[in-house]
C-alpha atoms as a PDB file:
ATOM      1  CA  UNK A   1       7.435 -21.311 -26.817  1.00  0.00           C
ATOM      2  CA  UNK A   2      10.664 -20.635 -28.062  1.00  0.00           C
ATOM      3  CA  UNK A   3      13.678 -19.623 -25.981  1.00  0.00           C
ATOM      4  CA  UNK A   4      15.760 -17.730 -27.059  1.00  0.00           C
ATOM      5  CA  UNK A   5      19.198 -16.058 -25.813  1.00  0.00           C
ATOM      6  CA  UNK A   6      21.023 -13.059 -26.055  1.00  0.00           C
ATOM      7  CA  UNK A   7      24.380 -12.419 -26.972  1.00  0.00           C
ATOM      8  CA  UNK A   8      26.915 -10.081 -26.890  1.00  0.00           C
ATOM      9  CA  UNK A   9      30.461  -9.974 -29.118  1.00  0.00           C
ATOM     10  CA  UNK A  10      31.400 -13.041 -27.055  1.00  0.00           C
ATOM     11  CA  UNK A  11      28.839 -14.229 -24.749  1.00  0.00           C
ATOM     12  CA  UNK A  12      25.361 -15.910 -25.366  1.00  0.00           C
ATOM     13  CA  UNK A  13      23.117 -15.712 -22.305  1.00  0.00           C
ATOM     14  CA  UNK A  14      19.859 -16.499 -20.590  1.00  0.00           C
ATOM     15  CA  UNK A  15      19.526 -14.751 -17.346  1.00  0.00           C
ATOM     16  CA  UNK A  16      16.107 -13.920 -16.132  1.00  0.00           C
ATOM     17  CA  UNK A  17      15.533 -13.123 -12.697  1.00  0.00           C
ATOM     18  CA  UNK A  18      11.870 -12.179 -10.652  1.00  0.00           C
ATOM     19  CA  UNK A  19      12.686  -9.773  -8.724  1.00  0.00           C
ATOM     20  CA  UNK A  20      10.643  -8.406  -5.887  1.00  0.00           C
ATOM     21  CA  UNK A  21      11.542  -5.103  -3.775  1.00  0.00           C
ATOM     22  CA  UNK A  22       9.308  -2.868  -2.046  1.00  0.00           C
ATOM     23  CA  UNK A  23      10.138   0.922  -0.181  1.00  0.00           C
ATOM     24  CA  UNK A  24      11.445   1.360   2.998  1.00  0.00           C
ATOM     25  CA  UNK A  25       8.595   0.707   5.815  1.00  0.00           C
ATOM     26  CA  UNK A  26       6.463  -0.500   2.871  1.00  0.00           C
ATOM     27  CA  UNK A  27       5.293   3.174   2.724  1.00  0.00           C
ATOM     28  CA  UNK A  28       1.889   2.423   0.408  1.00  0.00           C
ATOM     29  CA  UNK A  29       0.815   6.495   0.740  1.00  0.00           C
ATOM     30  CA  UNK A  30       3.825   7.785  -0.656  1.00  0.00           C
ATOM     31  CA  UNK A  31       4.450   5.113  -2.888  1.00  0.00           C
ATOM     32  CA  UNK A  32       1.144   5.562  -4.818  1.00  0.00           C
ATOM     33  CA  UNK A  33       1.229   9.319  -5.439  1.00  0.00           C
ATOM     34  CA  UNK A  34       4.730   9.033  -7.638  1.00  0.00           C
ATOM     35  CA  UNK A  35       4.642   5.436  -8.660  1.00  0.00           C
ATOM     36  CA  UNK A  36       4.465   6.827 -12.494  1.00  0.00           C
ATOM     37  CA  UNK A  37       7.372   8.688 -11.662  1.00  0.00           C
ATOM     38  CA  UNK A  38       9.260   5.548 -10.457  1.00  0.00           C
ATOM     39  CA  UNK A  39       7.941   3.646 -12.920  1.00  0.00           C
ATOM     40  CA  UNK A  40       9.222   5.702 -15.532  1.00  0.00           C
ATOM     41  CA  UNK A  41      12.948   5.933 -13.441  1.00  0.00           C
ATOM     42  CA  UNK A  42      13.325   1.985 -13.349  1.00  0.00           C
ATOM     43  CA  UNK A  43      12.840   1.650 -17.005  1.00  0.00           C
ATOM     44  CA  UNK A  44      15.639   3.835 -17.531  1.00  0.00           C
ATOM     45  CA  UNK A  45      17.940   3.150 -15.379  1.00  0.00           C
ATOM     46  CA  UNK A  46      17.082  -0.642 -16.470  1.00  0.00           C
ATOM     47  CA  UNK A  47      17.760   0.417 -20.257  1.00  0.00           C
ATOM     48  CA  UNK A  48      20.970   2.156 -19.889  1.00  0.00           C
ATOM     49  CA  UNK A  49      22.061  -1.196 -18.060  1.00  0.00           C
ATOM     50  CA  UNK A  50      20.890  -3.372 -20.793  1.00  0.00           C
ATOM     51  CA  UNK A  51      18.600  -4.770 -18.708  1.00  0.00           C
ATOM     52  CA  UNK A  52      15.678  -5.894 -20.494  1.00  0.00           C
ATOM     53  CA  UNK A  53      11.973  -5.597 -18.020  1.00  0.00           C
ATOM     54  CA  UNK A  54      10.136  -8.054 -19.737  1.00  0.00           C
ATOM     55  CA  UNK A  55       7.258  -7.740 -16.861  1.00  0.00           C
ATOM     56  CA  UNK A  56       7.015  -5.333 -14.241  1.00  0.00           C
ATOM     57  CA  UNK A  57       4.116  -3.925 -12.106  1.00  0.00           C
ATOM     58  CA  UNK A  58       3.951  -1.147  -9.181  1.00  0.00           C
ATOM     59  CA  UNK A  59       2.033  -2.398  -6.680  1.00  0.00           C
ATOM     60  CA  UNK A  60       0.964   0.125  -3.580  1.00  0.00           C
ATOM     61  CA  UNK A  61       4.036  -1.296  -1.499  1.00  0.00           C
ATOM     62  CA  UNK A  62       6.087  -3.367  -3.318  1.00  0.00           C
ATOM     63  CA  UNK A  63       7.509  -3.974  -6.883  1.00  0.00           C
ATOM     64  CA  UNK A  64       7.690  -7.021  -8.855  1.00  0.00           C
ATOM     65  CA  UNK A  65       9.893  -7.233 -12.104  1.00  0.00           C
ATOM     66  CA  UNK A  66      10.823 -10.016 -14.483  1.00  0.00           C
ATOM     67  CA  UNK A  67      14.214  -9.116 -16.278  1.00  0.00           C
ATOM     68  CA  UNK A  68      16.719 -10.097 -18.298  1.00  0.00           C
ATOM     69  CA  UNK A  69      19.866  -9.193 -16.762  1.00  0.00           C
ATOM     70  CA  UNK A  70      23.105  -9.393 -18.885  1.00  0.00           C
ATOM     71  CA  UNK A  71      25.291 -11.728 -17.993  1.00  0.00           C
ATOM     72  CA  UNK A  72      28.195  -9.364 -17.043  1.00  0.00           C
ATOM     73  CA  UNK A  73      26.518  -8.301 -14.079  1.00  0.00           C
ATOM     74  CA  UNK A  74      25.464 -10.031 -11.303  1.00  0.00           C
ATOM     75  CA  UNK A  75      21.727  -9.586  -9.288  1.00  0.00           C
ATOM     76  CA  UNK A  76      23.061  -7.852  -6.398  1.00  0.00           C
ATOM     77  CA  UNK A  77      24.996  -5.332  -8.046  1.00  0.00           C
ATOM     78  CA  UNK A  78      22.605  -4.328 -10.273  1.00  0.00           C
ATOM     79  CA  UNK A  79      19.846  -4.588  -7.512  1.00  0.00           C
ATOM     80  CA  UNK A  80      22.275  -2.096  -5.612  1.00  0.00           C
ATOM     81  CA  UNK A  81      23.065   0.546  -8.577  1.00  0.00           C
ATOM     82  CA  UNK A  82      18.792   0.281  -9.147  1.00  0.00           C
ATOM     83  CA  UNK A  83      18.074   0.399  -5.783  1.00  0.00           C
ATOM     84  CA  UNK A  84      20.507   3.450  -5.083  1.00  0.00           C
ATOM     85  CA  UNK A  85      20.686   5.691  -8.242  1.00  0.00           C
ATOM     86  CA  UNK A  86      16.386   5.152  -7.930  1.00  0.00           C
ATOM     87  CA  UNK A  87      16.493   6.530  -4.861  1.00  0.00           C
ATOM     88  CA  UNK A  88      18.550   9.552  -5.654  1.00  0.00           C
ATOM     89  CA  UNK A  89      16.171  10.401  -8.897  1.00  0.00           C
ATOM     90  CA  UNK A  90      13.176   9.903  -6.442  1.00  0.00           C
ATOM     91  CA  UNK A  91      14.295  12.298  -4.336  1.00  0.00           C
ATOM     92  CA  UNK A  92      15.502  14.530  -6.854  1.00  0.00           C
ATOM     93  CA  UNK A  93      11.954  14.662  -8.683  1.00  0.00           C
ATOM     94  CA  UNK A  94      10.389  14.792  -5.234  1.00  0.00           C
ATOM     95  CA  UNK A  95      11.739  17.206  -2.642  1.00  0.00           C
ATOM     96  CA  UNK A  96       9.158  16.763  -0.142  1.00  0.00           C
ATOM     97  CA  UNK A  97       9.931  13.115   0.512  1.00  0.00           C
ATOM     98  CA  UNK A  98      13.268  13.929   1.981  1.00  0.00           C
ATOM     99  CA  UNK A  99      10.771  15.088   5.203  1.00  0.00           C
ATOM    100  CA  UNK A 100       9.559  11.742   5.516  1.00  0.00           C
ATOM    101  CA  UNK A 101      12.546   9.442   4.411  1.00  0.00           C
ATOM    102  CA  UNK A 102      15.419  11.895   6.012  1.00  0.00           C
ATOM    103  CA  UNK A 103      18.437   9.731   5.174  1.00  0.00           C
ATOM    104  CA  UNK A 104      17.405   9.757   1.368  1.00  0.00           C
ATOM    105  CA  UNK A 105      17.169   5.453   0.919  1.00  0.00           C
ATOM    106  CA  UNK A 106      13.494   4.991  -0.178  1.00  0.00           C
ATOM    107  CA  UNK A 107      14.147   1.282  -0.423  1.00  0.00           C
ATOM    108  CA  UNK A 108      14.169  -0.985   2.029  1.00  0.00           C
ATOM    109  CA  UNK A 109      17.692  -3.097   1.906  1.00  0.00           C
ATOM    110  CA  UNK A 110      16.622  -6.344   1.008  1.00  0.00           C
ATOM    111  CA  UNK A 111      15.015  -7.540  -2.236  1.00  0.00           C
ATOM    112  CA  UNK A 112      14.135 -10.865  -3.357  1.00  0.00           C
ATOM    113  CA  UNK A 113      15.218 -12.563  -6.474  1.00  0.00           C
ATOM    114  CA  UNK A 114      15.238 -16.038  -7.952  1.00  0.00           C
ATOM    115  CA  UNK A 115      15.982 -17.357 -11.741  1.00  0.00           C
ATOM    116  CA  UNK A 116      12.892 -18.414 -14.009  1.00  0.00           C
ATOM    117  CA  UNK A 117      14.172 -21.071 -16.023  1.00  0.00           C
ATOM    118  CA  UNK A 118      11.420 -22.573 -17.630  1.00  0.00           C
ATOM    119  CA  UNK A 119       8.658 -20.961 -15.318  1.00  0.00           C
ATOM    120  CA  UNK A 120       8.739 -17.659 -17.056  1.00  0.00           C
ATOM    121  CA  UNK A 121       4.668 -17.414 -18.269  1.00  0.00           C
ATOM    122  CA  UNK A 122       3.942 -18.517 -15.027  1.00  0.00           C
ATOM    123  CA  UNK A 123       5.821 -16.053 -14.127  1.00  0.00           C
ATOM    124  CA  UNK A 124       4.623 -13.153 -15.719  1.00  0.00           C
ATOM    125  CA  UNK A 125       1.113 -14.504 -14.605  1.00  0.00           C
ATOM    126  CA  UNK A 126       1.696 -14.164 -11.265  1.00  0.00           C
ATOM    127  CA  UNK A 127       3.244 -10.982 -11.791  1.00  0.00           C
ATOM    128  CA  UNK A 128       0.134  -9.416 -13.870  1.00  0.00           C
ATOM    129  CA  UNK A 129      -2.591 -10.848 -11.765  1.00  0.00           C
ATOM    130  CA  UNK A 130      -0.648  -9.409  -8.245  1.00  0.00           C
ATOM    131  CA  UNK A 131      -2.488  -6.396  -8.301  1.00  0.00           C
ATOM    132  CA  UNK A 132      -5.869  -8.381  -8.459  1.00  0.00           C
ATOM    133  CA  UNK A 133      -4.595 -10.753  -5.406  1.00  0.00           C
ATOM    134  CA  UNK A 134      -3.421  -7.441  -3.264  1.00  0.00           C
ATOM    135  CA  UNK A 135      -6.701  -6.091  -3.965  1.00  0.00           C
ATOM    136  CA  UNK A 136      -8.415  -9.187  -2.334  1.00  0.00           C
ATOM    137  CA  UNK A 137      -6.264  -9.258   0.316  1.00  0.00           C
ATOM    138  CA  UNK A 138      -6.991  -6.008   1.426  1.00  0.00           C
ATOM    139  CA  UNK A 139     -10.686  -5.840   0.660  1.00  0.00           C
ATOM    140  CA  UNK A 140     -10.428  -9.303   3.369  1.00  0.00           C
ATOM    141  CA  UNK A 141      -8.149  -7.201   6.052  1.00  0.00           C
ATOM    142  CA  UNK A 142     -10.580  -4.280   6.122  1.00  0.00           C
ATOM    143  CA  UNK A 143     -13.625  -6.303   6.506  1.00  0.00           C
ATOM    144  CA  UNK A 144     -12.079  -8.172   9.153  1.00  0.00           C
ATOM    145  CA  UNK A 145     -10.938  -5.320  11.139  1.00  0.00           C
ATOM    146  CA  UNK A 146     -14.603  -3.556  10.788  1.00  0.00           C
ATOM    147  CA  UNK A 147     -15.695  -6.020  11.861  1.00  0.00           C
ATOM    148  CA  UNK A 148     -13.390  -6.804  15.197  1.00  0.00           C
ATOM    149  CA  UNK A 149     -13.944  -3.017  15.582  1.00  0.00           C
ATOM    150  CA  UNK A 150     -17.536  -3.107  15.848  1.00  0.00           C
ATOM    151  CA  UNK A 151     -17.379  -6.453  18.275  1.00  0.00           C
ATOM    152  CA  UNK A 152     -15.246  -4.255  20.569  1.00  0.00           C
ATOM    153  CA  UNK A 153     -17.350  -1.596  20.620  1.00  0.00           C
ATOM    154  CA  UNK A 154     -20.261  -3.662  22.345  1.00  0.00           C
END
């Protein structure tokens, strides 16, 4: 695997982040019925950043991307401009969710981030096969509460 970085007039640069966010109340109903939408928002507000998404999945209540962020701007100010002009767009496309979110922030505040380095097919791995793993998880948590429910019910 070769690595290989970018460059600008007069910077070369590596900078690839995970990055994991998720909506405000990890809201998985309203989430899932626009998540194309979003999905398509991100990418562009990613693009005209010169960020590059070089993995990225919508899960029901969070989002996990792998970019390459120029070097010019740091994680948390490009979290904030993504999180924030994302939010306006959402609401923009979808008028009804200013009923449920009221102060227009669909994201919750904090995000998570950490640099790949050398981890980066791991990486995008992990980041593929989430879905698969949430899908497990919650497969587990419903059995388990069916089955608490019907122990109560005795």
């Amino acid at each position: 695997m070769g690595i290989k970085a970018q460059s600008s007039a007069h910077t070369k640069w590596l900078c690839k982040y995970h990055i994991v966010f998720s909506p405000k109340y990890r809201r998985k109903v309203i989430f899932n019925k626009i998540s194309s939408s979003i999905g398509e928002i991100l990418r562009d507000l990613c693009k005209y950043k010169g960020v590059e998404i070089i993995e990225g999945h919508l899960m029901p209540n969070n989002v996990h991307m792998l970019v390459s962020i120029p070097s010019k701007i740091c994680v948390s100010s490009f979290m904030g401009y993504l999180k924030g002009k994302s939010s306006l767009m959402i609401f923009d496309r979808h008028a009804n969710l200013k009923y449920k979110f009221g102060n227009r922030k669909f994201w919750a505040e904090r995000f998570y981030d950490t640099t790949v380095g050398l981890n980066e097919a791991s990486i995008q791995k992990y980041i593929r096969e989430q879905e698969k793993s949430d899908l497990i998880l919650d497969k587990l948590s419903s059995k388990n509460m069916k089955t608490s429910s019907r122990g109560k019910s005795k």
